[in-house]
C-alpha atoms as a PDB file:
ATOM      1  CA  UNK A   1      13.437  -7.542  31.194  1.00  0.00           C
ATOM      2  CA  UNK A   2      14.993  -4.598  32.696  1.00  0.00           C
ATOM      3  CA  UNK A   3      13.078  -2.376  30.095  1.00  0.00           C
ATOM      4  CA  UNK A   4       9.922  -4.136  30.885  1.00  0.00           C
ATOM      5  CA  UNK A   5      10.353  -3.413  34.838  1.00  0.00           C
ATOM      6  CA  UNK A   6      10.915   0.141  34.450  1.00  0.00           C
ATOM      7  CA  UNK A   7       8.068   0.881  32.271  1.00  0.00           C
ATOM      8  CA  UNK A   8       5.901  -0.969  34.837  1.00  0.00           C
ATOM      9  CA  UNK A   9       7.533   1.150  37.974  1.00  0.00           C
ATOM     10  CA  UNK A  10       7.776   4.649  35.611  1.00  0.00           C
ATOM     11  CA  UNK A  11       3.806   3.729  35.306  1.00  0.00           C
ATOM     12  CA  UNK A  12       2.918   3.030  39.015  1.00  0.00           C
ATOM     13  CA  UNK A  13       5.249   6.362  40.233  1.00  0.00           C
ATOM     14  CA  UNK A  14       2.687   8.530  37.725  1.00  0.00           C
ATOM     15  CA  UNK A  15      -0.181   6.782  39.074  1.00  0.00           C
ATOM     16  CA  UNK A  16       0.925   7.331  42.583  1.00  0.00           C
ATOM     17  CA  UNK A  17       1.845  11.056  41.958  1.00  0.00           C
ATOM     18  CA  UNK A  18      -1.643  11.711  40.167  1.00  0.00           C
ATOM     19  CA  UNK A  19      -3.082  11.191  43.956  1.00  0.00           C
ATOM     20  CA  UNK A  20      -1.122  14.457  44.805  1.00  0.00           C
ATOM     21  CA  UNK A  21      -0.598  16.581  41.912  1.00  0.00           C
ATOM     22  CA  UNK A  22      -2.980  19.096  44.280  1.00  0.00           C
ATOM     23  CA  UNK A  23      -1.406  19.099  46.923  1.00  0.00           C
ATOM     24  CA  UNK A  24      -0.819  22.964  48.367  1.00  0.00           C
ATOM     25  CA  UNK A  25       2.856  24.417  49.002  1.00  0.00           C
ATOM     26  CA  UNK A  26       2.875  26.031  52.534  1.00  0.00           C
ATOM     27  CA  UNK A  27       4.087  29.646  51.904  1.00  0.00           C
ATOM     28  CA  UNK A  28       7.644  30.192  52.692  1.00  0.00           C
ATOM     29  CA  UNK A  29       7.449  33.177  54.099  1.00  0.00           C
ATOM     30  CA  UNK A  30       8.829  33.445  57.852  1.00  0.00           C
ATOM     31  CA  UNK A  31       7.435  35.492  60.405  1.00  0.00           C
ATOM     32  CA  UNK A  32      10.004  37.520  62.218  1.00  0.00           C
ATOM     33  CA  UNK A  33      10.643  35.402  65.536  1.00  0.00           C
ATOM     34  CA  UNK A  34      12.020  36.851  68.695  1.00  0.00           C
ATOM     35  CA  UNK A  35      14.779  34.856  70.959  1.00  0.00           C
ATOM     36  CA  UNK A  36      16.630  35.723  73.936  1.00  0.00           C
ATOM     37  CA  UNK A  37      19.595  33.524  73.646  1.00  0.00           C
ATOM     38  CA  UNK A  38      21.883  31.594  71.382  1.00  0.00           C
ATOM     39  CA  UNK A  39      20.670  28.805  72.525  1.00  0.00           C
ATOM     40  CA  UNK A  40      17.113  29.110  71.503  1.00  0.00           C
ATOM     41  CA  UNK A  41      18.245  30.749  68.395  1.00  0.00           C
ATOM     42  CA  UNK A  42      20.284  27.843  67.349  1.00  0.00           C
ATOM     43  CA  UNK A  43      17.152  25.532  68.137  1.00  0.00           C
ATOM     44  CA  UNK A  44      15.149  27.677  65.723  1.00  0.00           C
ATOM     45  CA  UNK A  45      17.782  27.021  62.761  1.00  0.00           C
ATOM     46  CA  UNK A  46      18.082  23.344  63.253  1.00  0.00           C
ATOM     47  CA  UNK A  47      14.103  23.321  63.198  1.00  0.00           C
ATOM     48  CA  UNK A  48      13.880  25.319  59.930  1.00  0.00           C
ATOM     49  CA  UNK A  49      16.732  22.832  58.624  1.00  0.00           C
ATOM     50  CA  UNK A  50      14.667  19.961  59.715  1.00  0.00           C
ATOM     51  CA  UNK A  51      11.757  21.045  58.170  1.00  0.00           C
ATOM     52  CA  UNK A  52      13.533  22.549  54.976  1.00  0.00           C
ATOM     53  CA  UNK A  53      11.965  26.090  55.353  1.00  0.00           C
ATOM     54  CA  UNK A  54      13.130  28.628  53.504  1.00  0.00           C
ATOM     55  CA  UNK A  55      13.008  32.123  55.318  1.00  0.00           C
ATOM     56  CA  UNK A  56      14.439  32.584  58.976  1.00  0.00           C
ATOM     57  CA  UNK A  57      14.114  35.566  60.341  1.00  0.00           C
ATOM     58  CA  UNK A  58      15.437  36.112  64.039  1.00  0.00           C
ATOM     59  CA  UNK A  59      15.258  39.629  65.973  1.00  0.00           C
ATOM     60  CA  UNK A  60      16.891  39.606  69.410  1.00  0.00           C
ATOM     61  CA  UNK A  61      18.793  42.160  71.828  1.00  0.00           C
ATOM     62  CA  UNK A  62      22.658  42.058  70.913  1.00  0.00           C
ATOM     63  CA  UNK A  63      23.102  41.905  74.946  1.00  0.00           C
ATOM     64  CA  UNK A  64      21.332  38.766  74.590  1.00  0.00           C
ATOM     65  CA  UNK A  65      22.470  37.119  71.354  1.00  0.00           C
ATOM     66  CA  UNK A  66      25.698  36.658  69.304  1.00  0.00           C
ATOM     67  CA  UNK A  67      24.627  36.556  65.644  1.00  0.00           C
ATOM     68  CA  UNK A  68      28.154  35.287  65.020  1.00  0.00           C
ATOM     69  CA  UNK A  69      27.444  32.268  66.994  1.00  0.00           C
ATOM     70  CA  UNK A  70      24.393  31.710  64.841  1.00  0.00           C
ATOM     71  CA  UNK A  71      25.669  32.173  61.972  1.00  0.00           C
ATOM     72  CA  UNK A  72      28.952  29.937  62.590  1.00  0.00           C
ATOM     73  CA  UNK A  73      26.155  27.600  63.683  1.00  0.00           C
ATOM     74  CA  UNK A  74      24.698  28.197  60.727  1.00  0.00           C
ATOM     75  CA  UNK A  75      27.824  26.314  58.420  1.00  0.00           C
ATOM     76  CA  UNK A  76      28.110  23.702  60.763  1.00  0.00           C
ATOM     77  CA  UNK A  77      24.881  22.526  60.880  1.00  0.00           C
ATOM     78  CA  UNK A  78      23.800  23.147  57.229  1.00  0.00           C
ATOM     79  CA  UNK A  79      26.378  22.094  54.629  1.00  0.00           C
ATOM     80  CA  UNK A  80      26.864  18.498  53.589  1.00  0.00           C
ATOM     81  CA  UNK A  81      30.572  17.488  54.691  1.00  0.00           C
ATOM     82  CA  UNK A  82      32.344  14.643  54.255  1.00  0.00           C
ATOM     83  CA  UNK A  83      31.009  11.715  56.522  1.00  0.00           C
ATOM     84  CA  UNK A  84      27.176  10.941  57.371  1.00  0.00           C
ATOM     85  CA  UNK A  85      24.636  13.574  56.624  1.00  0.00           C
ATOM     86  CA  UNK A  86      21.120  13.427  57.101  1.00  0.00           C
ATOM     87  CA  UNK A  87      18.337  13.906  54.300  1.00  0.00           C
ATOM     88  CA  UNK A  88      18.171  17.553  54.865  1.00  0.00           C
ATOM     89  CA  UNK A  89      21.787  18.507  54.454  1.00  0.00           C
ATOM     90  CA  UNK A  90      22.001  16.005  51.209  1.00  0.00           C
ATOM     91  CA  UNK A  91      18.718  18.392  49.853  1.00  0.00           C
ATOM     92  CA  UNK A  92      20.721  22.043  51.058  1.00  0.00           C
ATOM     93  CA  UNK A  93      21.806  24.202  47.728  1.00  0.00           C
ATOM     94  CA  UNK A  94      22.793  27.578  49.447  1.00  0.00           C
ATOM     95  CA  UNK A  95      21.776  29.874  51.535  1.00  0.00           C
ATOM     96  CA  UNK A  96      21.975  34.018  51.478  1.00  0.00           C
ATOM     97  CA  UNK A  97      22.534  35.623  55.172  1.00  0.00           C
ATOM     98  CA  UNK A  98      21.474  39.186  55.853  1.00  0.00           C
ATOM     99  CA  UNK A  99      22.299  40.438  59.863  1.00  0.00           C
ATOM    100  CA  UNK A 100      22.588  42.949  62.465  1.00  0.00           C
ATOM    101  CA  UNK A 101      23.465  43.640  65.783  1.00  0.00           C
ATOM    102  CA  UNK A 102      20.118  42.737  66.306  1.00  0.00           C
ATOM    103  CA  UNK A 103      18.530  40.857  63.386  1.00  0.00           C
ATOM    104  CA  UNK A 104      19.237  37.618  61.104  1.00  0.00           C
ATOM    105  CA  UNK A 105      17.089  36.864  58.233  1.00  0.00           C
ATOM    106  CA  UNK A 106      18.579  33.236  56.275  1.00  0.00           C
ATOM    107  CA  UNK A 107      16.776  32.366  52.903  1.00  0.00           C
ATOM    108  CA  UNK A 108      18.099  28.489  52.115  1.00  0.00           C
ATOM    109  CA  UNK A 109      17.498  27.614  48.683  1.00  0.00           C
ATOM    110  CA  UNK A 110      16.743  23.937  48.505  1.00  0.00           C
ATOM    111  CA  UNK A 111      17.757  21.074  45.462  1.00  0.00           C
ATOM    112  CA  UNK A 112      13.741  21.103  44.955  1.00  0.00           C
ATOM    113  CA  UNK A 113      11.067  23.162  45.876  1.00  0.00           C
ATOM    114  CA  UNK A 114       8.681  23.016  48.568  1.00  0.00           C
ATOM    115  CA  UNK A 115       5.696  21.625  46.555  1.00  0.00           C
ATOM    116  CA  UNK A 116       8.289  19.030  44.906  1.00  0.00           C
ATOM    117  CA  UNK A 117       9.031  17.918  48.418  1.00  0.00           C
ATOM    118  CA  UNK A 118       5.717  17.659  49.398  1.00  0.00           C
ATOM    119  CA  UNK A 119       4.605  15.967  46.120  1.00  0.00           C
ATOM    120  CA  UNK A 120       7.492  13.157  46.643  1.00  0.00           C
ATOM    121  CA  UNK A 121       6.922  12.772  50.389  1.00  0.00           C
ATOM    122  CA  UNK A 122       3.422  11.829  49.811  1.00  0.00           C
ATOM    123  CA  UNK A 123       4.085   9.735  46.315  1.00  0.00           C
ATOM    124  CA  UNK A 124       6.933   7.990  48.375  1.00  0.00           C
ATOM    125  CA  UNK A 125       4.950   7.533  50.928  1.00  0.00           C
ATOM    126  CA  UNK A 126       2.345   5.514  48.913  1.00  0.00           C
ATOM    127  CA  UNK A 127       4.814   3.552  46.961  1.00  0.00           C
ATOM    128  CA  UNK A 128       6.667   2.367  50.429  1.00  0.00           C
ATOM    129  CA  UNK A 129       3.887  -0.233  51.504  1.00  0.00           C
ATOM    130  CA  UNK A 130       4.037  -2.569  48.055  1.00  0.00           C
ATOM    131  CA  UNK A 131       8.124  -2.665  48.741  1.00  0.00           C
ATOM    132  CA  UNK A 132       7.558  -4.467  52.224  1.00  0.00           C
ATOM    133  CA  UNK A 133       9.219  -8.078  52.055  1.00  0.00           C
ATOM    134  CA  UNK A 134       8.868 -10.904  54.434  1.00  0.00           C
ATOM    135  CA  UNK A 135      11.832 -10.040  56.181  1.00  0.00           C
ATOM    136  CA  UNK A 136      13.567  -6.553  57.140  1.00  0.00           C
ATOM    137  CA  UNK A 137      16.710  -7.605  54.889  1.00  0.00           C
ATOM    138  CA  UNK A 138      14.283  -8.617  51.966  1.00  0.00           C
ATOM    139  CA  UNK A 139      12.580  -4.931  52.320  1.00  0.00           C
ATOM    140  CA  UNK A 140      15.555  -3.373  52.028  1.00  0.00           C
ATOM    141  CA  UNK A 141      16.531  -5.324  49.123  1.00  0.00           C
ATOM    142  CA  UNK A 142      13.148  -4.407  47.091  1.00  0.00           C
ATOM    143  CA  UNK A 143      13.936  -1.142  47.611  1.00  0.00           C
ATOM    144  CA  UNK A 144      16.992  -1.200  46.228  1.00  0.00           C
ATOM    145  CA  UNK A 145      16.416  -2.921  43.174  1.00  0.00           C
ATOM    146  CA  UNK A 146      13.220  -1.128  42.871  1.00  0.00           C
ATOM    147  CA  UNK A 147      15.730   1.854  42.155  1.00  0.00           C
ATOM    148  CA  UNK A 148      18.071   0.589  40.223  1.00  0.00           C
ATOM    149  CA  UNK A 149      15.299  -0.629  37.694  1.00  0.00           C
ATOM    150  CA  UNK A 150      13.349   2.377  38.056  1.00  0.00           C
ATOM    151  CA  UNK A 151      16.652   5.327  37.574  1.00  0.00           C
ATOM    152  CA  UNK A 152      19.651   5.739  34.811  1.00  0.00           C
ATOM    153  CA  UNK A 153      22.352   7.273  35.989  1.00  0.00           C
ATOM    154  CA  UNK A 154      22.011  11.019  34.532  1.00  0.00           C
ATOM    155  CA  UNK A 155      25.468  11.650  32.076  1.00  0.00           C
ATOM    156  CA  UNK A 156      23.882  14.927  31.516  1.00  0.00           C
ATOM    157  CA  UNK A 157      24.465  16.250  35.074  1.00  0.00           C
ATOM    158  CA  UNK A 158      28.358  14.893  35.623  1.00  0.00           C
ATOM    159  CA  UNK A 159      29.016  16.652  32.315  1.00  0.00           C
ATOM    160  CA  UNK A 160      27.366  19.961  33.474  1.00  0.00           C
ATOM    161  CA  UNK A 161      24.347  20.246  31.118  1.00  0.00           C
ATOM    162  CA  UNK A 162      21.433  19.212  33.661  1.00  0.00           C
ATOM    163  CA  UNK A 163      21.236  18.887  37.571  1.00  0.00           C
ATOM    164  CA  UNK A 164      19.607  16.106  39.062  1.00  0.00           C
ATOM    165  CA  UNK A 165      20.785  15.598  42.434  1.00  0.00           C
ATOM    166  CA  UNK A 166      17.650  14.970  44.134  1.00  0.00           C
ATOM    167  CA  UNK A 167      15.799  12.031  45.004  1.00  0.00           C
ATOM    168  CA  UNK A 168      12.725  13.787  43.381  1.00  0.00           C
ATOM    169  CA  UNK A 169      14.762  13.782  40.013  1.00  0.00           C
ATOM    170  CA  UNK A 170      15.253   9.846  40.335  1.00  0.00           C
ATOM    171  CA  UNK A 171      11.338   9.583  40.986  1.00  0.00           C
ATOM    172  CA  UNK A 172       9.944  11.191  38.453  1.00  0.00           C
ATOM    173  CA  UNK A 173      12.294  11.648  35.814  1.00  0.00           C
ATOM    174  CA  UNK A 174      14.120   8.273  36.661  1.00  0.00           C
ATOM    175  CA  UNK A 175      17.363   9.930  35.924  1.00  0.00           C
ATOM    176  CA  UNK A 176      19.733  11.386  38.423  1.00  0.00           C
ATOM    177  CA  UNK A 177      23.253  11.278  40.070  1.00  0.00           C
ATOM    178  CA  UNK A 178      24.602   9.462  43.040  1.00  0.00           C
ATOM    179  CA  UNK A 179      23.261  11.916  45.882  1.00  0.00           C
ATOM    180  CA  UNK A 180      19.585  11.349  43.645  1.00  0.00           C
ATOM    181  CA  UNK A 181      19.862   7.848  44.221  1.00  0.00           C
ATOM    182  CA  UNK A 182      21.175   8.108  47.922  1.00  0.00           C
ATOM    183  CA  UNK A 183      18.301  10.458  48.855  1.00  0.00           C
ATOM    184  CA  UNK A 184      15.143   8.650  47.256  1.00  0.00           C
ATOM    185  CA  UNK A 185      16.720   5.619  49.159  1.00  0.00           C
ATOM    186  CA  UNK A 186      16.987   7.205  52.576  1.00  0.00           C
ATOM    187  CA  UNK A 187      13.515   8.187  51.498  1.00  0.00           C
ATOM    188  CA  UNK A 188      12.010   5.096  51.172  1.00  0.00           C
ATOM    189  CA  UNK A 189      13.924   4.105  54.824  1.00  0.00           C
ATOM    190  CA  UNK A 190      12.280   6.563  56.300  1.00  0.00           C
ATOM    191  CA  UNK A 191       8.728   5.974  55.643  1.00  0.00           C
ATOM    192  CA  UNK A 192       9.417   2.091  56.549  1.00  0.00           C
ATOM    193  CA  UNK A 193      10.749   2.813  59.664  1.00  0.00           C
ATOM    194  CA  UNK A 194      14.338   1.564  58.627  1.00  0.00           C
ATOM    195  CA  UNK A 195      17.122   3.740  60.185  1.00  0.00           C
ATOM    196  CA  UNK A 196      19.548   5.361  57.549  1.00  0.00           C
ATOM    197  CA  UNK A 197      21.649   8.155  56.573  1.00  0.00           C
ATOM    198  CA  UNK A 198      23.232   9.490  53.610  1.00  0.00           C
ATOM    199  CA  UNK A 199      27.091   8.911  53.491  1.00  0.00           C
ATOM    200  CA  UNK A 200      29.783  10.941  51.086  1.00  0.00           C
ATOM    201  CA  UNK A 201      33.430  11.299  50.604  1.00  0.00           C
ATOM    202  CA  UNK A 202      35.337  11.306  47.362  1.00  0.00           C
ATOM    203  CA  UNK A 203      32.865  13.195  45.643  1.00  0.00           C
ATOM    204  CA  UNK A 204      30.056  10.098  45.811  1.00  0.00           C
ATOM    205  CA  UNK A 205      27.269   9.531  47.988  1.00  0.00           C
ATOM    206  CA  UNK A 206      25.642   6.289  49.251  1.00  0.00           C
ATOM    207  CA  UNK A 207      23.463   5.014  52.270  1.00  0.00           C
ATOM    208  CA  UNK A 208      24.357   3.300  55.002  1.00  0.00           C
ATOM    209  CA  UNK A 209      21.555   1.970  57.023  1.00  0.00           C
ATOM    210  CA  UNK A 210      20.994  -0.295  60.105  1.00  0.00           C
ATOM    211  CA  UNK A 211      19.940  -3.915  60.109  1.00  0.00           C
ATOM    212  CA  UNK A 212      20.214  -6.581  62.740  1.00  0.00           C
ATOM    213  CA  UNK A 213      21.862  -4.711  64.987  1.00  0.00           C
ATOM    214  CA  UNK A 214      25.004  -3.250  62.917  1.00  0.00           C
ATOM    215  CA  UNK A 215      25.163  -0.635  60.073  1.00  0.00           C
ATOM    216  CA  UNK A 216      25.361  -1.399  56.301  1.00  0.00           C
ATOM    217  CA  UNK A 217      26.465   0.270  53.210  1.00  0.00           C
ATOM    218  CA  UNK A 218      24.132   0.087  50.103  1.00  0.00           C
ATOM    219  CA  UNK A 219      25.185   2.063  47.192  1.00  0.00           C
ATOM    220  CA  UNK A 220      21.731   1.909  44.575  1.00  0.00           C
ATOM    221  CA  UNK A 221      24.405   3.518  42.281  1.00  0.00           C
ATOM    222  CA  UNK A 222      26.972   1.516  41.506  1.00  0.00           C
ATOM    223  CA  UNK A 223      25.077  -1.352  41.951  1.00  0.00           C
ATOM    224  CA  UNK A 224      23.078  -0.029  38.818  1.00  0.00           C
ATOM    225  CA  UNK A 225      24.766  -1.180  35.776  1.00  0.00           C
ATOM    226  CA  UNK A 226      23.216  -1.163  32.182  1.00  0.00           C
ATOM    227  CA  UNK A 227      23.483  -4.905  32.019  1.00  0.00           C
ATOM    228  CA  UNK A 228      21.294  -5.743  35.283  1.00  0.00           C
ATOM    229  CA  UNK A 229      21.880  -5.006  39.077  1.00  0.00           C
ATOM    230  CA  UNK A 230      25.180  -6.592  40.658  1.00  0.00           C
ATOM    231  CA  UNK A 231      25.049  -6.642  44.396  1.00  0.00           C
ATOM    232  CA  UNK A 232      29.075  -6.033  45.362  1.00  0.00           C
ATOM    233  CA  UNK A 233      27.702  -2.905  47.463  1.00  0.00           C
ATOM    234  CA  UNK A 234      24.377  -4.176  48.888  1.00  0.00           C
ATOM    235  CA  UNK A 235      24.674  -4.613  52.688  1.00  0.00           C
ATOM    236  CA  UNK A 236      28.503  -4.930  52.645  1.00  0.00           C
ATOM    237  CA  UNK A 237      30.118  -3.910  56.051  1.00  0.00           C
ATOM    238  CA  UNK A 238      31.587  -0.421  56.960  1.00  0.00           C
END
């Protein structure tokens, strides 16, 4: 039965992603951008962050800016820690960082390219509607078995000889790693409105997302076992 449901959801994720195999990456290339303060210059790098671009570049007076403070900023706002971390900062690979007195120019390299992103935005986006339930909790529930049908957890990458972190990987190759699962989750919360985050610690990553009022952990990975889905970390308390 398992084998049956995940040719039928490996089928309707190609259909769906047939729709947008066209789809056009915007070019990555940053203009330079002028700013007067570290304020406004910190606003700039949590927009590019937001938006996972991938060239920054900043020119400003050094009477005006600290490009210390941006790029201490910078680590703080970028790398995944230990805690709750949103989608972008679960997608962040690296970064290179070249600066002046007067200049910053930030290239962040991302766990899947700009077209990818687009292409599983969009294909997620499609897919979201047919996992709506009667209920809220029965939504989130058909998206998390959805997953674990759909996505083996990916030996290859814990062992060093692939790397599929990223929800896109668990998508379209139905194969990733903990923060794959944990992304393509907060994925699908996203486009149905649901409020969630990606959570780590202990070298693992899982969801926690809010429902009736109070926030819930769901863990689509260890809740995917090769005998069938178990449920010990669906909607269990925090």
């Amino acid at each position: 039965m398992r084998r049956f449901d995940r040719i039928l959801g490996m089928a309707f994720v190609t259909l769906a992603a047939a729709f947008f195999i066209g789809i056009s990456p915007v070019s990555a290339k940053a203009e330079e951008v002028g700013i007067s303060s570290d304020t406004e210059g910190m606003a700039y790098i949590d927009s590019a962050i937001a938006n996972m671009d991938n060239d920054v570049e900043l020119a400003f007076s050094p009477e005006e800016v600290n490009v210390y403070a941006l790029i201490t900023y910078l680590n703080l706002s970028v790398h995944p820690i230990t805690g709750i971390n949103t989608y972008q900062q679960m997608q962040y690979a690296g970064y290179g960082c070249w600066y002046s007195d007067d200049y910053l120019n930030i290239q962040f390299d991302w766990k899947l390219t700009m077209e990818q992103e687009q292409i599983f935005d969009a294909t997620v986006g499609m897919l979201a509607p047919y996992l709506v339930g009667p209920t809220e909790y029965d939504t989130i529930k058909n998206v998390h078995d959805w997953i674990c049908l759909t996505t083996d957890y990916d030996d290859a990458t814990v062992y060093g000889f692939a790397s599929r972190h990223s929800g896109y990987n668990a998508l379209f190759e139905h194969l990733a790693v903990c923060d794959g699962y944990a992304t393509l989750f907060q994925k699908f919360m996203d486009k149905l409105g649901i409020p969630c985050y990606c959570a780590t610690g202990n070298n693992h990553a899982w969801n926690i997302v809010w429902y009736n009022g109070a926030w819930y952990k769901v863990d689509c990975t260890w809740d995917d076992q090769d005998y069938g889905i178990i449920y010990k970390y669906f909607m269990t308390g925090i």
